[in-house]
C-alpha atoms as a PDB file:
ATOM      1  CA  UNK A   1     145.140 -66.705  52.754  1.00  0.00           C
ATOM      2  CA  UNK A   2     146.172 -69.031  55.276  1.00  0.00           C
ATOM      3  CA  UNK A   3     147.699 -67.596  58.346  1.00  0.00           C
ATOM      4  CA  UNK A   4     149.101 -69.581  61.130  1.00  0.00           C
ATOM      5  CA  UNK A   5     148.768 -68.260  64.636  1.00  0.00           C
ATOM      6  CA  UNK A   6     151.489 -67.504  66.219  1.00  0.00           C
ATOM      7  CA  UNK A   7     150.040 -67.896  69.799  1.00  0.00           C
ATOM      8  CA  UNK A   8     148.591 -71.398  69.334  1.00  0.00           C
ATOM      9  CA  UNK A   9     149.802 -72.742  66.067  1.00  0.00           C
ATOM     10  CA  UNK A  10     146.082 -73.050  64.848  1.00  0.00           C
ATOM     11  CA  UNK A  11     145.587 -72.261  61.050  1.00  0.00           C
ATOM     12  CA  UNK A  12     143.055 -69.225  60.442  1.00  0.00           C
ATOM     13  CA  UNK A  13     141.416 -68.153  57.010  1.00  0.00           C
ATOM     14  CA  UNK A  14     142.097 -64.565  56.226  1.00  0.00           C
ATOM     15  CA  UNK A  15     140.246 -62.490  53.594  1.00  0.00           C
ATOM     16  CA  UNK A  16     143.167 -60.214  51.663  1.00  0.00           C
ATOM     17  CA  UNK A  17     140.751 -57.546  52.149  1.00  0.00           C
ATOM     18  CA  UNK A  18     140.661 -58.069  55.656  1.00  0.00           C
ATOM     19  CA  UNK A  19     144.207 -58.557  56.336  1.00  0.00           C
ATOM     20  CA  UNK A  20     145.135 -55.074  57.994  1.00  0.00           C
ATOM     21  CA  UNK A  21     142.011 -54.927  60.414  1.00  0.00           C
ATOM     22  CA  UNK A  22     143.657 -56.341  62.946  1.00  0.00           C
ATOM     23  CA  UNK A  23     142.459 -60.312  62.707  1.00  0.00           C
ATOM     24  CA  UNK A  24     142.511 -62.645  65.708  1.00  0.00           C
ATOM     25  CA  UNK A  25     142.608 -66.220  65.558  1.00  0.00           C
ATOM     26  CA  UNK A  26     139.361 -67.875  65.450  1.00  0.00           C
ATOM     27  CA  UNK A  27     140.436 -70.619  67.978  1.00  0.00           C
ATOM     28  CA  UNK A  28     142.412 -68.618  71.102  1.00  0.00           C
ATOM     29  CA  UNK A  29     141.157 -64.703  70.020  1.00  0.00           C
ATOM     30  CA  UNK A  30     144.231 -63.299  69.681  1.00  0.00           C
ATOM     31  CA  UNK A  31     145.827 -61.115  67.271  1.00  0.00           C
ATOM     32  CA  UNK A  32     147.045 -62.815  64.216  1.00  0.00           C
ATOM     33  CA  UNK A  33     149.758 -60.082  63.393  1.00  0.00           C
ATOM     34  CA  UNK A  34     150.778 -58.286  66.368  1.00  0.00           C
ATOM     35  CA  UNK A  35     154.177 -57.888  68.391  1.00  0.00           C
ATOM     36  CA  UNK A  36     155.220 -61.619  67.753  1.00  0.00           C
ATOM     37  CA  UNK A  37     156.758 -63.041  64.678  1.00  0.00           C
ATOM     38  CA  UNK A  38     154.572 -65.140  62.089  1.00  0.00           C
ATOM     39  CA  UNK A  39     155.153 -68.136  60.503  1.00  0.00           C
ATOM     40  CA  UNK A  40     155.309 -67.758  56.480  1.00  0.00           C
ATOM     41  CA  UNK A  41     155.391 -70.004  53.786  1.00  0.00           C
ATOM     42  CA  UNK A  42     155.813 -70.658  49.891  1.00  0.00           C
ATOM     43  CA  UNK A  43     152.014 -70.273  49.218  1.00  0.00           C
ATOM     44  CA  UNK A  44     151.177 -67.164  51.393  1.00  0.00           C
ATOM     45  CA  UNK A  45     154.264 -65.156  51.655  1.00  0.00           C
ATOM     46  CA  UNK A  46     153.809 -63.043  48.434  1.00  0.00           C
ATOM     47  CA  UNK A  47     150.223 -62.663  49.130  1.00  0.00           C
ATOM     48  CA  UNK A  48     151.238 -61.353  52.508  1.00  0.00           C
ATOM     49  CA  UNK A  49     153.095 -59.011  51.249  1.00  0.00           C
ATOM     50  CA  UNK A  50     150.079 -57.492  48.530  1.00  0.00           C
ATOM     51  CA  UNK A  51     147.731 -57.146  51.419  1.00  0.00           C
ATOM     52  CA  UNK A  52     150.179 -56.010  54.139  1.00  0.00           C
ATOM     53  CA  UNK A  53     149.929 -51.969  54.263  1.00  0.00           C
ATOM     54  CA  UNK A  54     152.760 -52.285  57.185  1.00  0.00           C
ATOM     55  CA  UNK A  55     156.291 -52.604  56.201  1.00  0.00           C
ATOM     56  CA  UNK A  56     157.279 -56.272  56.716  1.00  0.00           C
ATOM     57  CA  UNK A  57     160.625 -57.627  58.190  1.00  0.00           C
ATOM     58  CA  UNK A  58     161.755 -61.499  56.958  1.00  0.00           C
ATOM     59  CA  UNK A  59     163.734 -63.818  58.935  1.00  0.00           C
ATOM     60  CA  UNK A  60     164.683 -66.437  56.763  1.00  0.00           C
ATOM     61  CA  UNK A  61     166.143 -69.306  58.998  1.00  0.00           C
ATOM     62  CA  UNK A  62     166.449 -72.960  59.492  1.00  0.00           C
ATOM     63  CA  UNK A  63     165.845 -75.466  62.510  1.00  0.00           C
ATOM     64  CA  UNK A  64     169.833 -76.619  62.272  1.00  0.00           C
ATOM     65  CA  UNK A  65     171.211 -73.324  62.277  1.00  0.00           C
ATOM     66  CA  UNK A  66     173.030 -72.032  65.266  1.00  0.00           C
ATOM     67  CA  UNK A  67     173.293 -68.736  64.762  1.00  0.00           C
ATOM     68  CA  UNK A  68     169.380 -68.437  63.482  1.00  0.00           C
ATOM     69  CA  UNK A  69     168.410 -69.841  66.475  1.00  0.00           C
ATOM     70  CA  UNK A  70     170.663 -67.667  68.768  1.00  0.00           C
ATOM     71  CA  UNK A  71     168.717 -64.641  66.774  1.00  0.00           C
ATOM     72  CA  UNK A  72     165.538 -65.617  67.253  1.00  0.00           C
ATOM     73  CA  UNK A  73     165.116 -63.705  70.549  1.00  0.00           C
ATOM     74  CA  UNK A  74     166.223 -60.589  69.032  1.00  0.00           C
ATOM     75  CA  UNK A  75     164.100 -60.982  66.203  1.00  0.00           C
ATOM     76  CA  UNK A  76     160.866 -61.569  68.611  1.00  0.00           C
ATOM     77  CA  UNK A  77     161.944 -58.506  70.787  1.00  0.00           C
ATOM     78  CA  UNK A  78     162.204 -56.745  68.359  1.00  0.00           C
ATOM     79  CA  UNK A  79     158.342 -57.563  66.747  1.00  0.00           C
ATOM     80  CA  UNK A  80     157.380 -56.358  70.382  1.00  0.00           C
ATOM     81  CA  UNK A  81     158.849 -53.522  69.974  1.00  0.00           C
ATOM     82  CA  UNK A  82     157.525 -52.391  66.364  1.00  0.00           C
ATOM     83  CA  UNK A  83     154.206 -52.983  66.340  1.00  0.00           C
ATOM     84  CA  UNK A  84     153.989 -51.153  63.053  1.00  0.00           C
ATOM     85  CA  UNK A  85     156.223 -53.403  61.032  1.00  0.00           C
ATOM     86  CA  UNK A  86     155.110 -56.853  60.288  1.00  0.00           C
ATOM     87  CA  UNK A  87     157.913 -59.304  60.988  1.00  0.00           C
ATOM     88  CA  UNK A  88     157.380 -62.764  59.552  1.00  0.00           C
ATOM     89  CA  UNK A  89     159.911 -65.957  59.421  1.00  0.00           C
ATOM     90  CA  UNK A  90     160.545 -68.112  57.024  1.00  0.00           C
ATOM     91  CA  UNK A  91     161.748 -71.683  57.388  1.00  0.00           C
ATOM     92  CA  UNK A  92     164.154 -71.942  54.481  1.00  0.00           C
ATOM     93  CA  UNK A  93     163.925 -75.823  54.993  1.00  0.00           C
ATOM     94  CA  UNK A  94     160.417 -76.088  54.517  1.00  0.00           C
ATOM     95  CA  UNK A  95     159.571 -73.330  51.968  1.00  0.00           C
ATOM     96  CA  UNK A  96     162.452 -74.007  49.237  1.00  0.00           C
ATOM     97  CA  UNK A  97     160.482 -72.434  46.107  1.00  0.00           C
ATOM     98  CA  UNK A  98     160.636 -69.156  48.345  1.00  0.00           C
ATOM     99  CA  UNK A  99     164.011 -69.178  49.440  1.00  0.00           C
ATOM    100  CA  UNK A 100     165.137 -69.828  45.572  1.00  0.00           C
ATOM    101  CA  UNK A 101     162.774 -67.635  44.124  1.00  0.00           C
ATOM    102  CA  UNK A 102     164.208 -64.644  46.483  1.00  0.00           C
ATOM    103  CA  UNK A 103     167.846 -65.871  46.224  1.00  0.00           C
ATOM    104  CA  UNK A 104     168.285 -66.922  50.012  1.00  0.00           C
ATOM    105  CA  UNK A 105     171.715 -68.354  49.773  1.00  0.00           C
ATOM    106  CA  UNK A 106     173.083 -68.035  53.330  1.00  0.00           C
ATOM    107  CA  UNK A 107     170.995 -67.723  56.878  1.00  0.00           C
ATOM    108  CA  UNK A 108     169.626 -66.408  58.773  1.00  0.00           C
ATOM    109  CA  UNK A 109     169.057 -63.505  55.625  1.00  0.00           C
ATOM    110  CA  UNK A 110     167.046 -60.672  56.896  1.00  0.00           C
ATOM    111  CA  UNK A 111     164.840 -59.026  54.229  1.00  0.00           C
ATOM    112  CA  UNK A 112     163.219 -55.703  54.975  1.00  0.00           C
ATOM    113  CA  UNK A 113     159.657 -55.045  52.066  1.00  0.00           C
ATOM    114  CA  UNK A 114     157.804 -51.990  51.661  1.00  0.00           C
ATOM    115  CA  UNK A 115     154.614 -52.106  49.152  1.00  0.00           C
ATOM    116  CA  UNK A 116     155.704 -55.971  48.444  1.00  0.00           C
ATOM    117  CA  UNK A 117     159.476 -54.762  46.892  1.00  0.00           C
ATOM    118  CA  UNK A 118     163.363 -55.530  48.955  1.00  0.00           C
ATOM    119  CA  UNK A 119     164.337 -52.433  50.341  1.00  0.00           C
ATOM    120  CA  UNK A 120     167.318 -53.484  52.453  1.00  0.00           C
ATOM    121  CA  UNK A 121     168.637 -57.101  53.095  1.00  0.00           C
ATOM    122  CA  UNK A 122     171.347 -58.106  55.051  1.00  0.00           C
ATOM    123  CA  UNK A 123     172.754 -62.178  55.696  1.00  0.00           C
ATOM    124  CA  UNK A 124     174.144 -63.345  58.929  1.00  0.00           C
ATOM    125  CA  UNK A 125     172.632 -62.856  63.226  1.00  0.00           C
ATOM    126  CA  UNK A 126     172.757 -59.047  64.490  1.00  0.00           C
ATOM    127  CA  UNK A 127     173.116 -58.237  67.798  1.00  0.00           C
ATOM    128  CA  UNK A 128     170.038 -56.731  69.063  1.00  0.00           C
ATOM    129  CA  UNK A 129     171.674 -52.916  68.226  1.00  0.00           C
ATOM    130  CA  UNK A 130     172.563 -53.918  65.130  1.00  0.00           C
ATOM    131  CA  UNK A 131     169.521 -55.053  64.424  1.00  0.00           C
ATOM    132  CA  UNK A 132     167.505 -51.968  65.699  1.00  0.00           C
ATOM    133  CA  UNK A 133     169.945 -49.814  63.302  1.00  0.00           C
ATOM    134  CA  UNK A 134     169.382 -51.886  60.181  1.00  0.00           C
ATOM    135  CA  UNK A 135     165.906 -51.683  60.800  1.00  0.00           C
ATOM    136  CA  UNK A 136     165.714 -47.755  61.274  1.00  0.00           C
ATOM    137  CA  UNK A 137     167.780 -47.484  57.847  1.00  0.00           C
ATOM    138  CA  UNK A 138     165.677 -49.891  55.804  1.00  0.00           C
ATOM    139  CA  UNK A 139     162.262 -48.086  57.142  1.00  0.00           C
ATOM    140  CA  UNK A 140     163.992 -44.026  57.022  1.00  0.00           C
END
Protein backbone atom coordinates (compact mmCIF):
# COMPACT_ATOMS: atom_id res chain seq x y z
CA UNK A 1 0.00 0.00 0.00
CA UNK A 2 0.80 3.46 -0.50
CA UNK A 3 1.31 5.51 2.56
CA UNK A 4 1.95 9.15 2.58
CA UNK A 5 4.23 10.57 5.21
CA UNK A 6 2.94 12.63 7.35
CA UNK A 7 6.25 14.44 8.27
CA UNK A 8 7.33 15.26 4.70
CA UNK A 9 4.49 14.47 2.40
CA UNK A 10 6.78 11.88 0.53
CA UNK A 11 4.88 8.70 -0.71
CA UNK A 12 6.38 5.33 0.85
CA UNK A 13 5.60 1.63 -0.30
CA UNK A 14 4.38 -0.46 2.54
CA UNK A 15 4.19 -4.29 2.55
CA UNK A 16 0.58 -5.25 4.39
CA UNK A 17 2.65 -7.64 6.17
CA UNK A 18 4.84 -5.09 7.33
CA UNK A 19 2.42 -2.52 8.24
CA UNK A 20 2.46 -2.82 12.20
CA UNK A 21 6.40 -2.95 12.55
CA UNK A 22 6.66 0.35 13.00
CA UNK A 23 7.70 1.70 9.21
CA UNK A 24 9.57 4.97 8.66
CA UNK A 25 9.60 6.85 5.61
CA UNK A 26 12.24 5.97 3.25
CA UNK A 27 13.03 9.67 2.42
CA UNK A 28 13.19 11.69 6.10
CA UNK A 29 13.33 8.21 8.54
CA UNK A 30 10.58 8.84 10.43
CA UNK A 31 7.75 6.91 11.60
CA UNK A 32 5.06 6.45 9.11
CA UNK A 33 2.24 5.86 11.79
CA UNK A 34 3.08 7.39 14.97
CA UNK A 35 1.53 10.29 17.20
CA UNK A 36 0.52 12.43 14.06
CA UNK A 37 -2.46 11.97 11.88
CA UNK A 38 -2.12 10.25 8.30
CA UNK A 39 -3.36 11.13 5.22
CA UNK A 40 -5.90 8.36 3.72
CA UNK A 41 -7.43 7.83 0.61
CA UNK A 42 -10.05 5.84 -1.62
CA UNK A 43 -7.42 3.20 -2.69
CA UNK A 44 -5.63 2.52 0.70
CA UNK A 45 -8.06 3.23 3.38
CA UNK A 46 -9.73 -0.27 3.53
CA UNK A 47 -6.46 -1.90 3.16
CA UNK A 48 -5.34 0.15 6.11
CA UNK A 49 -7.71 -0.97 8.02
CA UNK A 50 -6.99 -5.16 7.19
CA UNK A 51 -3.41 -4.68 8.15
CA UNK A 52 -3.82 -2.21 11.05
CA UNK A 53 -3.77 -4.44 14.44
CA UNK A 54 -4.29 -0.86 16.32
CA UNK A 55 -7.70 0.52 16.60
CA UNK A 56 -7.98 3.35 14.04
CA UNK A 57 -9.71 6.81 14.53
CA UNK A 58 -11.14 8.68 11.02
CA UNK A 59 -11.42 12.27 10.55
CA UNK A 60 -13.33 12.75 7.61
CA UNK A 61 -13.01 16.53 6.65
CA UNK A 62 -12.76 18.99 3.89
CA UNK A 63 -10.35 22.01 3.01
CA UNK A 64 -13.63 24.57 3.06
CA UNK A 65 -14.91 23.52 6.22
CA UNK A 66 -14.67 25.74 9.21
CA UNK A 67 -15.37 23.77 11.82
CA UNK A 68 -13.00 20.72 10.37
CA UNK A 69 -10.37 22.94 10.30
CA UNK A 70 -10.94 24.46 13.82
CA UNK A 71 -10.73 20.49 14.89
CA UNK A 72 -7.84 19.66 13.39
CA UNK A 73 -5.65 20.58 16.41
CA UNK A 74 -7.61 18.48 18.64
CA UNK A 75 -7.56 15.72 16.40
CA UNK A 76 -3.50 15.93 16.10
CA UNK A 77 -3.25 16.27 19.99
CA UNK A 78 -5.00 13.86 20.42
CA UNK A 79 -2.81 11.21 17.89
CA UNK A 80 0.06 12.45 20.31
CA UNK A 81 -1.53 11.43 22.92
CA UNK A 82 -2.67 7.74 21.83
CA UNK A 83 0.02 6.31 20.38
CA UNK A 84 -1.86 3.04 20.34
CA UNK A 85 -4.73 4.09 18.14
CA UNK A 86 -4.08 4.88 14.58
CA UNK A 87 -5.78 8.13 13.64
CA UNK A 88 -6.01 8.77 9.92
CA UNK A 89 -7.95 11.74 7.89
CA UNK A 90 -9.76 11.65 5.15
CA UNK A 91 -10.31 14.45 2.66
CA UNK A 92 -13.95 13.93 1.78
CA UNK A 93 -13.24 16.24 -1.31
CA UNK A 94 -10.70 14.23 -2.74
CA UNK A 95 -11.68 10.62 -1.84
CA UNK A 96 -15.58 10.70 -2.86
CA UNK A 97 -15.94 6.76 -3.54
CA UNK A 98 -14.92 6.54 0.29
CA UNK A 99 -16.98 9.05 1.73
CA UNK A 100 -20.14 7.44 -0.28
CA UNK A 101 -19.23 4.06 0.22
CA UNK A 102 -19.15 4.76 4.23
CA UNK A 103 -22.15 7.16 4.11
CA UNK A 104 -20.20 10.45 5.11
CA UNK A 105 -23.02 12.86 4.76
CA UNK A 106 -22.02 15.75 7.06
CA UNK A 107 -18.26 16.83 8.37
CA UNK A 108 -16.11 16.65 9.97
CA UNK A 109 -17.68 12.71 10.79
CA UNK A 110 -15.47 10.96 13.19
CA UNK A 111 -15.37 7.16 12.71
CA UNK A 112 -13.81 5.01 15.39
CA UNK A 113 -12.72 0.87 13.59
CA UNK A 114 -11.64 -2.01 15.45
CA UNK A 115 -10.56 -5.28 13.29
CA UNK A 116 -11.64 -3.09 10.02
CA UNK A 117 -15.66 -2.78 11.39
CA UNK A 118 -17.51 1.03 12.79
CA UNK A 119 -17.64 0.78 16.31
CA UNK A 120 -18.72 4.30 17.25
CA UNK A 121 -19.20 7.37 14.88
CA UNK A 122 -20.16 10.62 15.71
CA UNK A 123 -20.68 13.98 12.98
CA UNK A 124 -19.81 17.47 13.89
CA UNK A 125 -16.08 19.24 15.86
CA UNK A 126 -15.64 18.09 19.68
CA UNK A 127 -14.01 20.02 21.99
CA UNK A 128 -10.87 18.43 22.97
CA UNK A 129 -12.89 16.68 26.25
CA UNK A 130 -15.39 15.64 24.23
CA UNK A 131 -13.30 14.19 22.09
CA UNK A 132 -11.10 12.31 24.70
CA UNK A 133 -14.60 10.85 26.09
CA UNK A 134 -15.89 9.62 22.75
CA UNK A 135 -12.74 8.09 22.22
CA UNK A 136 -12.52 6.19 25.69
CA UNK A 137 -16.23 4.86 24.92
CA UNK A 138 -15.62 3.71 21.35
CA UNK A 139 -12.18 1.83 22.52
CA UNK A 140 -13.87 0.47 26.37
Amino acid sequence: MIIRCPHCRSQNRVRSERFNDEPTCGHCSKALLAGVPVAMTDENFAEVLAASQRPVVADFWAAWCGPCRGFAPVFAQAAARHPEWLFVKVDTDANPQLSQQLSIRSIPTLAAFCDGKVVERVSGALQAVQFEQWLASAFR
